[in-house]
Protein backbone atom coordinates (compact mmCIF):
# COMPACT_ATOMS: atom_id res chain seq x y z
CA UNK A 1 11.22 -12.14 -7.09
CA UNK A 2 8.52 -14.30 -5.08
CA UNK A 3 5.79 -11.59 -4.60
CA UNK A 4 2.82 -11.64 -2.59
CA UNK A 5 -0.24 -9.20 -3.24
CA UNK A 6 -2.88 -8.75 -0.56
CA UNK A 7 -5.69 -7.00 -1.17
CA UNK A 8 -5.49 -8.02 -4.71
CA UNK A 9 -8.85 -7.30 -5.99
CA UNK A 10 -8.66 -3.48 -4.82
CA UNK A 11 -7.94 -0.77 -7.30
CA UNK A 12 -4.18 -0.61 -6.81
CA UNK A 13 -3.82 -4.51 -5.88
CA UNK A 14 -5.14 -5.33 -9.05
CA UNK A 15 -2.14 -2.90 -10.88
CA UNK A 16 0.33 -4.87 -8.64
CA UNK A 17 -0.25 -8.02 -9.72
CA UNK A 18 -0.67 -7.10 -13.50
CA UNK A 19 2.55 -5.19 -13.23
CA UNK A 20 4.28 -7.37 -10.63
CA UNK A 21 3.90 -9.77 -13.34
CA UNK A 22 4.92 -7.61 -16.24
CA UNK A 23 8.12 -6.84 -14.77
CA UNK A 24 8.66 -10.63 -14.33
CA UNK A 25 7.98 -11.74 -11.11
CA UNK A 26 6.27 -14.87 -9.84
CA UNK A 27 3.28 -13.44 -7.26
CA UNK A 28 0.45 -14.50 -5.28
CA UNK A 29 -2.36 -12.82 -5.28
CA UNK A 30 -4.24 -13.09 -1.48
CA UNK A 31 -7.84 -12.09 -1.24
CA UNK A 32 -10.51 -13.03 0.80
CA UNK A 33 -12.84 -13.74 -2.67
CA UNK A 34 -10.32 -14.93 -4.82
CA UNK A 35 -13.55 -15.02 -7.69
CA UNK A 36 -13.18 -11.41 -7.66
CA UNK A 37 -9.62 -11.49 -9.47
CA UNK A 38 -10.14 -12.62 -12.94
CA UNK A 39 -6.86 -12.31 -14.38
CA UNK A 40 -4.78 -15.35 -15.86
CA UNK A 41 -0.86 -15.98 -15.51
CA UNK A 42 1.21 -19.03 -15.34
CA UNK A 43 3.10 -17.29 -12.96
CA UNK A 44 -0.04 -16.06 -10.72
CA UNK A 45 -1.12 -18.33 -7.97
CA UNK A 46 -4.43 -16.96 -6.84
CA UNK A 47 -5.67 -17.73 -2.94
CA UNK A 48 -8.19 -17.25 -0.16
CA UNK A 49 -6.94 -15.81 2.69
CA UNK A 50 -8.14 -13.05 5.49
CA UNK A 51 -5.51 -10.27 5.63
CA UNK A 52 -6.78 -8.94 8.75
CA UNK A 53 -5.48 -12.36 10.42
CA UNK A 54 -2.74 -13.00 11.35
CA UNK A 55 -2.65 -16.81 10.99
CA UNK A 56 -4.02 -16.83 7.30
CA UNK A 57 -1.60 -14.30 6.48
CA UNK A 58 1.25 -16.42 7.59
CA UNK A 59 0.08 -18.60 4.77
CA UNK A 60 0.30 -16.92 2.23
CA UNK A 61 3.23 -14.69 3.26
CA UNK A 62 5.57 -17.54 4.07
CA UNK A 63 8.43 -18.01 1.34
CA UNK A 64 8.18 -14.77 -0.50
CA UNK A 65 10.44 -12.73 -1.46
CA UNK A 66 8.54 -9.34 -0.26
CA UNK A 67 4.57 -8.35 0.26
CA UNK A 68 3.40 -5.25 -1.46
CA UNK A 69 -0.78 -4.35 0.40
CA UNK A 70 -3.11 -2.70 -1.28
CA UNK A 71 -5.07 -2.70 1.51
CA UNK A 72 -5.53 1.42 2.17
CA UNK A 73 -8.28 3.51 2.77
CA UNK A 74 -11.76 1.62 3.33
CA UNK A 75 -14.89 3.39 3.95
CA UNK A 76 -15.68 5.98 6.38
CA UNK A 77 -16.79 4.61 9.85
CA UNK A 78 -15.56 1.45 9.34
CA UNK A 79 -15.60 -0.56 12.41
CA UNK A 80 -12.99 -3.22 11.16
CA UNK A 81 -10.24 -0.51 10.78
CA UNK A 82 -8.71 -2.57 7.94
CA UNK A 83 -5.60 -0.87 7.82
CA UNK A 84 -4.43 -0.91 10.78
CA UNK A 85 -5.80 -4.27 11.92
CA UNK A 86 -3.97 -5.63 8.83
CA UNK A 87 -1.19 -4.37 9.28
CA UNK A 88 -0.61 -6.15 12.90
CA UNK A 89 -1.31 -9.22 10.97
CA UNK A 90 0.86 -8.65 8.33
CA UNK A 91 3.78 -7.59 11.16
CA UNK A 92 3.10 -10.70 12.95
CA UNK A 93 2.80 -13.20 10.43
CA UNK A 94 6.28 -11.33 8.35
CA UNK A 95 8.37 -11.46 11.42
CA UNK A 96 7.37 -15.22 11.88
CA UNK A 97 8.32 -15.66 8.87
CA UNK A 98 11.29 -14.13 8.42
CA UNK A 99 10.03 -12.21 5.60
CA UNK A 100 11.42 -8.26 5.80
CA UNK A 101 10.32 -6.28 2.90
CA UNK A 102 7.23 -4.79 3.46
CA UNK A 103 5.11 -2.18 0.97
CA UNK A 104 2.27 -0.46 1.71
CA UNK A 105 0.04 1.88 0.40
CA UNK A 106 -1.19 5.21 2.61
CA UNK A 107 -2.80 8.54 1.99
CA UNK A 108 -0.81 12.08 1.10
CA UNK A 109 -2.51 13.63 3.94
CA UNK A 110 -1.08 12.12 6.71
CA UNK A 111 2.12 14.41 5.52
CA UNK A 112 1.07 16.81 8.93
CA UNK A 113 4.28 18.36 8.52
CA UNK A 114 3.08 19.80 4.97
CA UNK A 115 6.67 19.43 3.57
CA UNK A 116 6.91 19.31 -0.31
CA UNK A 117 3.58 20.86 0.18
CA UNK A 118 1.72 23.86 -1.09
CA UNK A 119 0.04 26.77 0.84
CA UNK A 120 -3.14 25.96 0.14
CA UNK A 121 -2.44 21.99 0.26
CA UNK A 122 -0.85 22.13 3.38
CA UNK A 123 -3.47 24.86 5.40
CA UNK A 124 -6.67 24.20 3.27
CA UNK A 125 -7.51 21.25 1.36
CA UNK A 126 -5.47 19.29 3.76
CA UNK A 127 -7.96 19.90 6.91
CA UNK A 128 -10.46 20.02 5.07
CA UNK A 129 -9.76 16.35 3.80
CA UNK A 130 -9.29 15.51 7.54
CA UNK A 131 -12.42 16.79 8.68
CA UNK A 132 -14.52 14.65 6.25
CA UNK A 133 -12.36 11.42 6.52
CA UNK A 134 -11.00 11.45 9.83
CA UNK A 135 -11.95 7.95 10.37
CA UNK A 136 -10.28 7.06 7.60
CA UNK A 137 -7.06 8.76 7.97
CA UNK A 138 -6.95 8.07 11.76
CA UNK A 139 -6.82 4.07 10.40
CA UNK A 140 -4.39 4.88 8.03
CA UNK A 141 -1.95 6.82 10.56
CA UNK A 142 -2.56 3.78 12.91
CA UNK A 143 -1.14 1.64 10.04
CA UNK A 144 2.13 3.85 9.78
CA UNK A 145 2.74 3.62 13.45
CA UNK A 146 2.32 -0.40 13.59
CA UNK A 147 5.03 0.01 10.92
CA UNK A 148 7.21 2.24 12.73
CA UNK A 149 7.27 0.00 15.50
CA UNK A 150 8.34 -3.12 13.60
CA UNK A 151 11.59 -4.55 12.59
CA UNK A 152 10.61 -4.79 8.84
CA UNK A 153 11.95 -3.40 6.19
CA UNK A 154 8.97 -1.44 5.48
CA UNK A 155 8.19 1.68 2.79
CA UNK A 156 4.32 3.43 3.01
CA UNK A 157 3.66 4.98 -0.08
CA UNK A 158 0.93 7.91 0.23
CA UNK A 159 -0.70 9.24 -3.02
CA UNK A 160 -2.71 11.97 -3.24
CA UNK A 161 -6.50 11.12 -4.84
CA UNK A 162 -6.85 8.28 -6.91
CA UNK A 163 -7.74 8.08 -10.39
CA UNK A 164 -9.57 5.03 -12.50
CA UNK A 165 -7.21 5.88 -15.80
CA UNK A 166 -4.58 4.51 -17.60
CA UNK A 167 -0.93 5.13 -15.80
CA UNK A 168 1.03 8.02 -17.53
CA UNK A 169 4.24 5.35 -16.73
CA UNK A 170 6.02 8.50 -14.68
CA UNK A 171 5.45 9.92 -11.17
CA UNK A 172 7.47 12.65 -8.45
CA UNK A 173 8.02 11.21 -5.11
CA UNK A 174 9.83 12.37 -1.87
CA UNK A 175 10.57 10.49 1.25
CA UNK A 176 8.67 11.78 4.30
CA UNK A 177 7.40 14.79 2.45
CA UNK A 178 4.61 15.28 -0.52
CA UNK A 179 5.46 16.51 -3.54
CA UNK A 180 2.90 19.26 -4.97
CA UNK A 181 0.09 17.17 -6.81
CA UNK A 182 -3.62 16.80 -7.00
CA UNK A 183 -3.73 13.50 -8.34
CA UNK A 184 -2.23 10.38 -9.56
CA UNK A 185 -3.58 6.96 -11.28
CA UNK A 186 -4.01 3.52 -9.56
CA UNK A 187 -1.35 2.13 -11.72
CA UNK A 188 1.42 4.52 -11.57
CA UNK A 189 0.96 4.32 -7.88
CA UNK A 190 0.97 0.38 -8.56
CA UNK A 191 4.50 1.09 -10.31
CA UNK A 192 6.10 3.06 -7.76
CA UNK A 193 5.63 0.53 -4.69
CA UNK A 194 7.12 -2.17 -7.27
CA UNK A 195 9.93 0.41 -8.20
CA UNK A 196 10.38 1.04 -4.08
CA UNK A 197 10.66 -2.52 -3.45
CA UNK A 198 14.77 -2.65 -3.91
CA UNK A 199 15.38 0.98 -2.88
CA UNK A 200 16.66 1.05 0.97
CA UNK A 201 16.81 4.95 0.91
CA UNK A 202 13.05 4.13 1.23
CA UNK A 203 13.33 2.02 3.91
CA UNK A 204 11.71 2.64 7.55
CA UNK A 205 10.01 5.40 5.78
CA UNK A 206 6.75 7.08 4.46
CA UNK A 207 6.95 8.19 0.77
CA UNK A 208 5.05 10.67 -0.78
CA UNK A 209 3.88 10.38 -4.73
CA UNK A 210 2.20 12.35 -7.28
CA UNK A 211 1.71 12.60 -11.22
């Protein structure tokens, strides 16, 4: 498949282009500082391009396959709300495109419902979370609801925290629910949106994922 990658020098855009390409596919990597992504691959084309508009976007969107964003949580307070504001561009610039399949990556507490969930995942840690990174979340739920109100073919994956190891190659997920689990690695959450990519039971749909 023709993939493109934005947010590609992130922590889990970087796993989707180095397994993207594992698994055989031809991607481009779209990042605003395309210096940032060092990695190598005669069937990588690395580019500039602003995901949070709508017209560079379209340029780097147009003639692929599907877009995988790693584009997720940014820092508290920030005024850009990157996830949401790219996700208009990346709704705008798909459906002009005629590009459909769309995945994303979230956060495991916007599961409000606390199905799949634990007690004390669900009642404690869960507001808790919210309390300290309400911006953040806020941004993110913004992002879901662009989503919902598209015509793409769209999947948001929502781990819980992210780890900096290697991928255990296994994870649990459940579709508009959160399976119990702390934790999960950058690249295992890397090879479940690639996984998602042909499934259309996770279509239209938020997906929850842990180790």
């Amino acid at each position: 498949m023709k993939l493109t990658v934005l947010g590609a020098s992130g922590g889990v855009g970087r796993q989707l282009v180095t397994h993207a390409l594992a698994d055989g596919h031809q991607v481009t990597a779209a990042l605003r500082s395309p210096e940032k992504l060092t990695e190598r691959h005669e069937r990588l084309t690395v580019v500039r391009a602003d995901p949070l508009d709508a017209a560079s976007v379209k340029t780097v969107v147009d003639g692929a396959d599907a877009v995988l964003s790693g584009i997720g949580q940014a820092g508290r307070h920030d005024p850009l709300r990157p996830a949401s504001t790219s996700a208009r561009a990346v709704v705008e610039a798909m459906t002009a495109t005629g590009v459909r399949r769309l995945v994303v990556v979230s956060a495991g507490p916007l599961n409000r419902t606390g199905a799949g969930q634990s007690f004390l995942s669900h009642r404690v840690f869960g507001p808790l979370l919210w309390a300290v990174l309400k911006d953040v979340y806020t941004d993110l739920e913004r992002m879901e609801s662009v989503l919902r109100d598209s015509r793409l073919d769209w999947t948001a994956v929502r781990p819980p925290r992210l780890l900096d190891k290697p991928g255990e190659g296994r994870y649990r997920h459940a579709v508009e629910a959160g399976p119990a689990g702390a934790t999960i690695t950058r690249a295992d959450v890397a090879r479940a949106m690639l996984d998602f990519l042909p499934d259309t039971r996770t279509y239209g749909h938020a997906v929850g994922i842990s180790r």
